[in-house]
N, C-alpha and C. Protein backbone atom coordinates (compact mmCIF):
# COMPACT_ATOMS: atom_id res chain seq x y z
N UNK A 1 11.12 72.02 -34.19
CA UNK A 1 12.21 71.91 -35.15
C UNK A 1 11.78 70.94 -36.26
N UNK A 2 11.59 71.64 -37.52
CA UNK A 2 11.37 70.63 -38.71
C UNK A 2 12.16 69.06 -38.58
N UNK A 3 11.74 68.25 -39.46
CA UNK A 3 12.57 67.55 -39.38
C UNK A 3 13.34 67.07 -40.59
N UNK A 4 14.44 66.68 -40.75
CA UNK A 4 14.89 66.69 -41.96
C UNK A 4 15.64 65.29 -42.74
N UNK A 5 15.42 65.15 -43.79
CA UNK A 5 15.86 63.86 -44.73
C UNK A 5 16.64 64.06 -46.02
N UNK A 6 17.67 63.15 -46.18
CA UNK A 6 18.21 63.27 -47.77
C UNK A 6 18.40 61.57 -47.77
N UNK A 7 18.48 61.75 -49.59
CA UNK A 7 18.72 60.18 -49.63
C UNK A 7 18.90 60.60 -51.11
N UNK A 8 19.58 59.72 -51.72
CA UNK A 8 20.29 59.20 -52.65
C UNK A 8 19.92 58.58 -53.69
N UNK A 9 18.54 57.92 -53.63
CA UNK A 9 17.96 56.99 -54.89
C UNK A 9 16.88 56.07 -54.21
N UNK A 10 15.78 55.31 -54.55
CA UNK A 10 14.87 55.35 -54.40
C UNK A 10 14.51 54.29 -54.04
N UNK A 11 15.83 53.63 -53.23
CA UNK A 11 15.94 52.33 -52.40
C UNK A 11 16.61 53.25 -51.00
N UNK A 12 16.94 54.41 -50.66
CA UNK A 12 16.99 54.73 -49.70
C UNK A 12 15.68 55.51 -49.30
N UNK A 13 15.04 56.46 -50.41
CA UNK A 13 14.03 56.79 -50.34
C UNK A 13 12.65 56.06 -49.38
N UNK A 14 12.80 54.93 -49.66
CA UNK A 14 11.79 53.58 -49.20
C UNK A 14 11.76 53.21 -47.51
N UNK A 15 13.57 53.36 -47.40
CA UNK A 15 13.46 53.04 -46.21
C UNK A 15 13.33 54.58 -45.25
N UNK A 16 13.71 55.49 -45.80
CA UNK A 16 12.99 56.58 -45.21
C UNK A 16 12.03 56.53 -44.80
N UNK A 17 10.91 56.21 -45.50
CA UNK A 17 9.75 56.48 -45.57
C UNK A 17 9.18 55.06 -44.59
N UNK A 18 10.25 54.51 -44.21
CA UNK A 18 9.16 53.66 -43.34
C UNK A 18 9.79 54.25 -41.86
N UNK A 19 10.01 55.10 -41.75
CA UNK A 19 10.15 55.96 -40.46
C UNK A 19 9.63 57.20 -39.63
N UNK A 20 8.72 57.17 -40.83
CA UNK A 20 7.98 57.92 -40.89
C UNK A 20 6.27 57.74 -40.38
N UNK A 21 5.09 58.52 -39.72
CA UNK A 21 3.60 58.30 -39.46
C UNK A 21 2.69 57.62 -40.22
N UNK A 22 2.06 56.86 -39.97
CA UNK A 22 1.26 56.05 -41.16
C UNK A 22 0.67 57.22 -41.97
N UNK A 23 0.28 57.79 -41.66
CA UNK A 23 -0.67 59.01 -42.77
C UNK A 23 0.28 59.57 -43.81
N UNK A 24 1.56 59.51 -43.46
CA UNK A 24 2.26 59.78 -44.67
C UNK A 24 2.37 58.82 -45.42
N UNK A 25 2.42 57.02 -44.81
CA UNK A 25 2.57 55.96 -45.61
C UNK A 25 1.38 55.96 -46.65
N UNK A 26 0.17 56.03 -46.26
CA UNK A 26 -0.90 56.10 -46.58
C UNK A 26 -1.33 57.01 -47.58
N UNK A 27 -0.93 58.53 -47.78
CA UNK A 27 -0.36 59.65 -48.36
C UNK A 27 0.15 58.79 -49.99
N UNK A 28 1.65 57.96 -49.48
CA UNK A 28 2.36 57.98 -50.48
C UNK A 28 2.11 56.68 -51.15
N UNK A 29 0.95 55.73 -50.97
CA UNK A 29 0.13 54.30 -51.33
C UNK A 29 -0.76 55.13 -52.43
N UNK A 30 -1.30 56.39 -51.98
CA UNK A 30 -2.35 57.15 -53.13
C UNK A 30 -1.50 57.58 -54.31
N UNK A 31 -0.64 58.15 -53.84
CA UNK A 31 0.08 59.09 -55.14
C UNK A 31 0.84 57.45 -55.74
N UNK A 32 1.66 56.59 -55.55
CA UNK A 32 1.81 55.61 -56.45
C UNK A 32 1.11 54.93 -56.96
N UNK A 33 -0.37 54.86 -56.53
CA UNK A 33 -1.44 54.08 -57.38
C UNK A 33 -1.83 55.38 -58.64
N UNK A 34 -1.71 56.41 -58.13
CA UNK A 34 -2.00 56.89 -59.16
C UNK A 34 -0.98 57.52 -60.37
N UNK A 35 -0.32 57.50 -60.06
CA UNK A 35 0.99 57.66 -60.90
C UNK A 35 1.16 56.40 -62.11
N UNK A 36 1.21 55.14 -61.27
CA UNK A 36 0.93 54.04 -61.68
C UNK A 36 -0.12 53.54 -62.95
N UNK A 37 -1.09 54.31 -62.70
CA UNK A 37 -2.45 53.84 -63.23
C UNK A 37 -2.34 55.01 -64.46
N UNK A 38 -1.66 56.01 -64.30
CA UNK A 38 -1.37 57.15 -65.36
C UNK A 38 -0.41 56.44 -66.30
N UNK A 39 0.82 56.22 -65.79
CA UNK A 39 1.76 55.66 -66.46
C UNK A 39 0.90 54.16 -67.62
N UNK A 40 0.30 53.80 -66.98
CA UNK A 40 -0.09 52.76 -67.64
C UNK A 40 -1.17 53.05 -68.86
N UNK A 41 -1.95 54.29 -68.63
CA UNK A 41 -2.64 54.40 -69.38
C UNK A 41 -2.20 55.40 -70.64
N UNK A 42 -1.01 56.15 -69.80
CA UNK A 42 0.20 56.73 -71.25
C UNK A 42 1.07 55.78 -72.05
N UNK A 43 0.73 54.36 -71.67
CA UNK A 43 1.61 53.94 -72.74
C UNK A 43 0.08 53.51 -73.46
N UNK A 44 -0.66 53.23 -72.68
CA UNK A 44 -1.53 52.11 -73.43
C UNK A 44 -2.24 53.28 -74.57
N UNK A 45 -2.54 54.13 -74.19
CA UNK A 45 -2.95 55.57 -75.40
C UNK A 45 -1.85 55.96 -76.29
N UNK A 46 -0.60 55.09 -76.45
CA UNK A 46 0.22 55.03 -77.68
C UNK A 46 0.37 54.14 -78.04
N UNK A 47 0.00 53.13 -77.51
CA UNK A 47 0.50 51.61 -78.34
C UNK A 47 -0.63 51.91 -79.34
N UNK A 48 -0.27 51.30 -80.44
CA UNK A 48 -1.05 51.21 -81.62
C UNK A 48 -2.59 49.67 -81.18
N UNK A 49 -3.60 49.62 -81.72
CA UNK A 49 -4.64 48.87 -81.52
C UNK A 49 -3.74 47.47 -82.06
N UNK A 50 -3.16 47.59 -83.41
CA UNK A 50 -2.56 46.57 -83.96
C UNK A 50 -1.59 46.96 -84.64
N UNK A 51 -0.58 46.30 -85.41
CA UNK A 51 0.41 46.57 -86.49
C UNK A 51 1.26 45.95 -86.88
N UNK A 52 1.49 45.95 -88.08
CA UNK A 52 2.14 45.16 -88.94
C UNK A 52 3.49 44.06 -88.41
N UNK A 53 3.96 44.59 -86.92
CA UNK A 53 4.83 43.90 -86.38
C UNK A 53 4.14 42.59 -85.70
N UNK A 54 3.00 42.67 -85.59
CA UNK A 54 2.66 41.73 -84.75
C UNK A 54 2.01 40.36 -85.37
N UNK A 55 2.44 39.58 -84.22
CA UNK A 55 2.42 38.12 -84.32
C UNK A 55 0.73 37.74 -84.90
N UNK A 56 0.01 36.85 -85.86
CA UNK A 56 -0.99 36.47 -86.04
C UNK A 56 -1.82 36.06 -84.62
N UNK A 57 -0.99 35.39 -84.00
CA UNK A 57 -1.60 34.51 -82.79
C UNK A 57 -0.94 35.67 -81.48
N UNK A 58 -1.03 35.39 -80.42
CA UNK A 58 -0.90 36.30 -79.33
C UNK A 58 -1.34 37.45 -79.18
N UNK A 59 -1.19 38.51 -78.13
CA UNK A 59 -1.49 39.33 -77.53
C UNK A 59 -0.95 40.68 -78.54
N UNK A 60 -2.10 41.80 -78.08
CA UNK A 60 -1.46 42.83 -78.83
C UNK A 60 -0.71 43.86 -78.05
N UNK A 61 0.15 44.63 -78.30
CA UNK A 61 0.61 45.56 -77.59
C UNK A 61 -0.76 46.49 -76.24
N UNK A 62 -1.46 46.47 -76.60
CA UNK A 62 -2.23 47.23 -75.92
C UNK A 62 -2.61 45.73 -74.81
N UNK A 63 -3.51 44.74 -74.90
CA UNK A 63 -3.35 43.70 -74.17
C UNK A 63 -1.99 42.59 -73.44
N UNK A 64 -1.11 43.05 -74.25
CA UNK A 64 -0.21 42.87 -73.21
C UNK A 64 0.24 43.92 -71.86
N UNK A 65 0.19 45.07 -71.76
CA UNK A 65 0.25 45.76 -70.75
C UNK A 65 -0.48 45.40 -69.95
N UNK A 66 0.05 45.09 -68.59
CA UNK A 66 -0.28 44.72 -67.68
C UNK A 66 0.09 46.03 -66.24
N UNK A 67 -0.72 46.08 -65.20
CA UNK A 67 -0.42 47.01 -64.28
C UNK A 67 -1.00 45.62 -63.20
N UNK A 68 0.35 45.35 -62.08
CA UNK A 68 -0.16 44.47 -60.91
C UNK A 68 1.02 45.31 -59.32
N UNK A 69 0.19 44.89 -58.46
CA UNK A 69 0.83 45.62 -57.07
C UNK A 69 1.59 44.34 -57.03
N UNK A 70 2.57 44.39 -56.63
CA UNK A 70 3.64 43.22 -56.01
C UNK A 70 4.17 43.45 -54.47
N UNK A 71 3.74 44.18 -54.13
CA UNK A 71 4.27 44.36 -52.52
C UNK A 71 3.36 45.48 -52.02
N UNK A 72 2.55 45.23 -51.02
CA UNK A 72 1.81 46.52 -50.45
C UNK A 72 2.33 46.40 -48.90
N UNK A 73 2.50 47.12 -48.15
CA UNK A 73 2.49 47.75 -46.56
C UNK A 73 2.03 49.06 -46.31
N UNK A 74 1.58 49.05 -44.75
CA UNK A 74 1.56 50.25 -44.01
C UNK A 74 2.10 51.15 -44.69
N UNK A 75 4.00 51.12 -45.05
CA UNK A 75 4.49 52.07 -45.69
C UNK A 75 4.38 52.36 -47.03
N UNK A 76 4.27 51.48 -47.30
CA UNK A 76 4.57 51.44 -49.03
C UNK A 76 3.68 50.87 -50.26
N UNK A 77 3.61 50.72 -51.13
CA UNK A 77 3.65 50.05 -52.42
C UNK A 77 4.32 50.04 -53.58
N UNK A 78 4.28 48.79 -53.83
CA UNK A 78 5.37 48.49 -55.44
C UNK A 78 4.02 48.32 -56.52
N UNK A 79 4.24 48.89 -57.02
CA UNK A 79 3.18 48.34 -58.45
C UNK A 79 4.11 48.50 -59.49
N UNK A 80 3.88 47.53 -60.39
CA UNK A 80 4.76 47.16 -61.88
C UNK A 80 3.88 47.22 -62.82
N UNK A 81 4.47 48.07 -63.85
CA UNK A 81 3.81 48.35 -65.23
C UNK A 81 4.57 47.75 -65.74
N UNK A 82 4.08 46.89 -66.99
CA UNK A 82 5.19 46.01 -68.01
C UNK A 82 4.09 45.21 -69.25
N UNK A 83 5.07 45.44 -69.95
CA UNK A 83 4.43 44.74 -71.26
C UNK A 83 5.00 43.25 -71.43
N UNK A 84 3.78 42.77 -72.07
CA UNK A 84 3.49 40.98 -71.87
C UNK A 84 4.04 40.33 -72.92
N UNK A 85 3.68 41.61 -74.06
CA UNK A 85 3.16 41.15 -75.41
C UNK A 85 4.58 40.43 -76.08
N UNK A 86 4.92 39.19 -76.85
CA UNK A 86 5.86 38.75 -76.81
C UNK A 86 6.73 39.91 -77.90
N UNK A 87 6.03 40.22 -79.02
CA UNK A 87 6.94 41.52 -79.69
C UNK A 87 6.59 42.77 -78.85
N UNK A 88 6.70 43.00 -77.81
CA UNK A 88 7.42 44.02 -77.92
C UNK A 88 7.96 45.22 -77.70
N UNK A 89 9.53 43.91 -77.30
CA UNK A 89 10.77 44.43 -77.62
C UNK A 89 11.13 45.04 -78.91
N UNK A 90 10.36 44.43 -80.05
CA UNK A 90 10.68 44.62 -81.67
C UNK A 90 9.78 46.11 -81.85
N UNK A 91 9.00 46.45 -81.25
CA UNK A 91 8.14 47.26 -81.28
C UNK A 91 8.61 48.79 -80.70
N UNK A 92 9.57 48.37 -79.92
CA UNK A 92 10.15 49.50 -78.71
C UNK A 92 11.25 50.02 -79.11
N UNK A 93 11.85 48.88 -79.64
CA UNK A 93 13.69 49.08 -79.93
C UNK A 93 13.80 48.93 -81.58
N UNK A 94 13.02 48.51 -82.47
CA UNK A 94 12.87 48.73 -83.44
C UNK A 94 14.09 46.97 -83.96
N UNK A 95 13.73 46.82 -85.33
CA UNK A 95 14.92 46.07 -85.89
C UNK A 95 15.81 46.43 -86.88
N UNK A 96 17.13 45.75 -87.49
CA UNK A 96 18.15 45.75 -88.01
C UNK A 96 17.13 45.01 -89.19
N UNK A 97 17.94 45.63 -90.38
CA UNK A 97 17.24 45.44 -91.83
C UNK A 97 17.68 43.88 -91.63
N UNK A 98 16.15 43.19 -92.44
CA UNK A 98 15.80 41.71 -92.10
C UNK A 98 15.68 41.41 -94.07
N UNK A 99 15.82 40.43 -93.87
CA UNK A 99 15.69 40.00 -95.23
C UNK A 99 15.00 38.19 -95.08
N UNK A 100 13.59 37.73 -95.98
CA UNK A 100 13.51 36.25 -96.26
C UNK A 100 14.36 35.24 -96.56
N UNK A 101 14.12 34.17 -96.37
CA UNK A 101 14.88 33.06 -96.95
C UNK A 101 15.24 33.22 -98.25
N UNK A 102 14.81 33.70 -98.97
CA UNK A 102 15.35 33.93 -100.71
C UNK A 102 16.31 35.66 -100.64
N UNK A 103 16.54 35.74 -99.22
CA UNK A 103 17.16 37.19 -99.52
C UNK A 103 16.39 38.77 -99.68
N UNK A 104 14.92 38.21 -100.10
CA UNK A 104 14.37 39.36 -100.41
C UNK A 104 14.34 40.23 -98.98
N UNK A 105 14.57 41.54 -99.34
CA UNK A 105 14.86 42.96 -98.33
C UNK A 105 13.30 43.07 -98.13
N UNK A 106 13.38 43.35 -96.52
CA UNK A 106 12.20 43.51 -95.87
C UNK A 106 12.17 44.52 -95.25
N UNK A 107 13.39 45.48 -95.06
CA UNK A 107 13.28 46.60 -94.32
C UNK A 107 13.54 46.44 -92.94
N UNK A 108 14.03 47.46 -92.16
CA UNK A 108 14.01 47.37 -91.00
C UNK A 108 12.30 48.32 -90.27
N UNK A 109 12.44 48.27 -89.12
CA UNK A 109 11.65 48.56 -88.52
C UNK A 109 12.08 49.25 -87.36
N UNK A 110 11.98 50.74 -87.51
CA UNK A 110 12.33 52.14 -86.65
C UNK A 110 11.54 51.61 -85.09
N UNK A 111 12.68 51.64 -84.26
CA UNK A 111 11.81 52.08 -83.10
C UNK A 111 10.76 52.92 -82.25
N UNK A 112 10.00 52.73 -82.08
CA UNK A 112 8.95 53.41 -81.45
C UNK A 112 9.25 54.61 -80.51
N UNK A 113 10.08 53.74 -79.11
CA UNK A 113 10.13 53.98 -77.77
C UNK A 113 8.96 54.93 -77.02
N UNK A 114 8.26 53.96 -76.88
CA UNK A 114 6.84 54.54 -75.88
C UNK A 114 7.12 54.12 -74.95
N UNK A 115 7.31 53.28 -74.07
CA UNK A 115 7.29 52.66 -72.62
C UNK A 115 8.26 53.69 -71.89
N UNK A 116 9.41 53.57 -72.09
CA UNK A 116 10.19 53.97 -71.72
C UNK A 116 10.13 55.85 -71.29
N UNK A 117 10.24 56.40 -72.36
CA UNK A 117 9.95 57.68 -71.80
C UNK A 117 8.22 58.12 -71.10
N UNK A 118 7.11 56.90 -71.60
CA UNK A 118 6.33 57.68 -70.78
C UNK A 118 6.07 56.91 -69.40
N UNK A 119 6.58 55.89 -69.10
CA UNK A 119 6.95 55.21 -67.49
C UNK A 119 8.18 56.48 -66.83
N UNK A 120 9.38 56.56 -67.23
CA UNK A 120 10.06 57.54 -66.85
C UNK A 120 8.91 59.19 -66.62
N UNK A 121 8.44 59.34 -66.97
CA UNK A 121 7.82 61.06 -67.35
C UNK A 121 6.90 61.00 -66.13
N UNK A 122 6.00 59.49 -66.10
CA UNK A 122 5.04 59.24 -64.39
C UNK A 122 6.28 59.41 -63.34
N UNK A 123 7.05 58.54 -63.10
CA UNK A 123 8.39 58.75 -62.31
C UNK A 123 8.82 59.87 -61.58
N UNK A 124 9.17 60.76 -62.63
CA UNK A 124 9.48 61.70 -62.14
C UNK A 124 8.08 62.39 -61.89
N UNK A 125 7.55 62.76 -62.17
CA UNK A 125 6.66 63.62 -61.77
C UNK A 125 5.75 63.03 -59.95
N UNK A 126 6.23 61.58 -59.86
CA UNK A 126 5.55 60.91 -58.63
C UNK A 126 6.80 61.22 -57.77
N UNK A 127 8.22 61.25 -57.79
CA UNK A 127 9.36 61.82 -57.16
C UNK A 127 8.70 63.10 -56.67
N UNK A 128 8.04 64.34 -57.41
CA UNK A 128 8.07 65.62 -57.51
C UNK A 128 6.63 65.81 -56.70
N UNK A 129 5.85 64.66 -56.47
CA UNK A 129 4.52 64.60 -55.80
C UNK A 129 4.81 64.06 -54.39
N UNK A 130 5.75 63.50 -54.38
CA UNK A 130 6.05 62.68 -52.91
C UNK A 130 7.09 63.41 -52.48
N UNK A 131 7.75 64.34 -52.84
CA UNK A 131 8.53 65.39 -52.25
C UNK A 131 7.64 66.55 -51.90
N UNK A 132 6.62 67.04 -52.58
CA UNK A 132 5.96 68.09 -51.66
C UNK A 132 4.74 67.47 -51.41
N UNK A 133 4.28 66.09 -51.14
CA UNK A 133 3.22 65.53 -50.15
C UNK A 133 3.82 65.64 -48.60
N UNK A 134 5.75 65.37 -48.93
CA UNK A 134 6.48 64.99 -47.64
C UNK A 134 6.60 66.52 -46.80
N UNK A 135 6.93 67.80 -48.43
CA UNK A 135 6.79 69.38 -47.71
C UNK A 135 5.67 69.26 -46.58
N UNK A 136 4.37 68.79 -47.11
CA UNK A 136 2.82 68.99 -46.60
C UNK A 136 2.80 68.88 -45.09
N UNK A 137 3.51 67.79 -45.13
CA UNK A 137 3.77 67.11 -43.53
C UNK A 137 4.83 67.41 -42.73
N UNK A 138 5.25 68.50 -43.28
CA UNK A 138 6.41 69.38 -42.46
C UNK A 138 7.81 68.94 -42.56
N UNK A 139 8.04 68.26 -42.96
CA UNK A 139 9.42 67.78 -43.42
C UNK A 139 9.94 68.59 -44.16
N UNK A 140 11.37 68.79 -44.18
CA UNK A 140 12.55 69.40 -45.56
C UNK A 140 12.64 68.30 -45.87
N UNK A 141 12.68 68.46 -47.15
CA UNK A 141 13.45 67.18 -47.79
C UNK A 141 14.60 67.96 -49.23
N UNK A 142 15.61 67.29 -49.60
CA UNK A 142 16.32 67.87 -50.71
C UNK A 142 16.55 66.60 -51.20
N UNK A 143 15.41 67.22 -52.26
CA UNK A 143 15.62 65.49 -53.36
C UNK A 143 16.17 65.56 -54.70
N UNK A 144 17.29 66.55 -54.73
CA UNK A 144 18.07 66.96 -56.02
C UNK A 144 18.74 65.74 -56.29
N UNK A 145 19.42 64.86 -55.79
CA UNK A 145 20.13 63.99 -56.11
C UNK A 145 19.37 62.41 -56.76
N UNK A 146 17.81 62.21 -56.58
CA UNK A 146 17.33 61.37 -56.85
C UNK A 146 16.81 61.71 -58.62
N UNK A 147 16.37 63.05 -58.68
CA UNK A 147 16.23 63.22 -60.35
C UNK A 147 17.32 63.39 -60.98
C-alpha cells in the first residue's frame, strides 16, 4: 500500500520529510543545493556589473549576493540566497522622485525587481522537483495547496 502525505506549506512540508528514509533526505539535500545555486546565479546574471545607483564605496549588486547553508541534517537543508549590497533595496523597489538640496529634480528610479521573481521561479520549480523525487520513491503526494 503506497503511502501517502499532504501538507499545507513548507514548514509542514519539512517536518514530513523528516519521517521519511535517509535516501530521500539525501535525495532532497541535492535538489536544494541545486535549486539554490540556480537561483543564485539567476539573479546574479541580471544584476547589472555596476550602475548609476550605486554607492562610490561598497559592494556591488553582483558582490553583494551571497549564497550560505544555515542549517544542514540527515533530513534537510536551509540555504539562503540574499543580497548584501547596502542599495539594494533602491535597486529592487526602485525610488520616489528625489530632488538636491537646491531642489534640483533628479528623477526617480523605476524598479528593477530581479530577486524576487527569479528566487520565487527556483522555488517553485524545487516544490515541483521534490514532489516527483517524493513520486520516485513511491509516495502520493498532493502538493496543490503549497503552490
Amino acid at each position: 500500500m503506497p503511502v501517502q502525505m499532504s501538507w499545507k506549506g513548507l514548514a509542514e512540508f519539512r517536518e514530513a520529510l523528516k519521517q521519511l528514509p535517509e535516501d530521500v533526505g539525501e535525495d532532497a539535500i541535492d535538489l536544494v543545493q541545486r535549486h539554490a545555486d540556480a537561483a543564485y546565479q539567476r539573479v546574479y546574471d541580471r544584476y547589472p556589473e555596476r550602475h548609476d545607483g550605486q554607492p562610490k564605496k561598497g559592494k556591488s549588486l553582483r558582490e553583494g549576493l551571497v549564497r550560505r547553508v544555515v542549517a544542514r541534517s540527515r533530513f534537510g537543508i536551509d540555504i539562503v540566497v540574499r543580497s548584501t549590497a547596502n542599495h539594494a533595496h533602491l535597486f529592487e523597489y526602485g525610488t520616489a522622485t528625489r530632488q538636491n538640496k537646491r531642489g534640483a529634480n533628479r528623477g526617480a528610479m523605476p524598479p528593477a525587481k530581479v530577486f524576487r521573481p527569479e528566487t520565487r521561479a527556483e522555488q517553485v520549480q524545487l516544490i515541483h522537483d521534490l514532489v516527483a523525487m517524493l513520486k520516485s520513491h513511491g509516495l502520493t503526494v498532493n502538493a496543490s495547496e503549497v503552490l
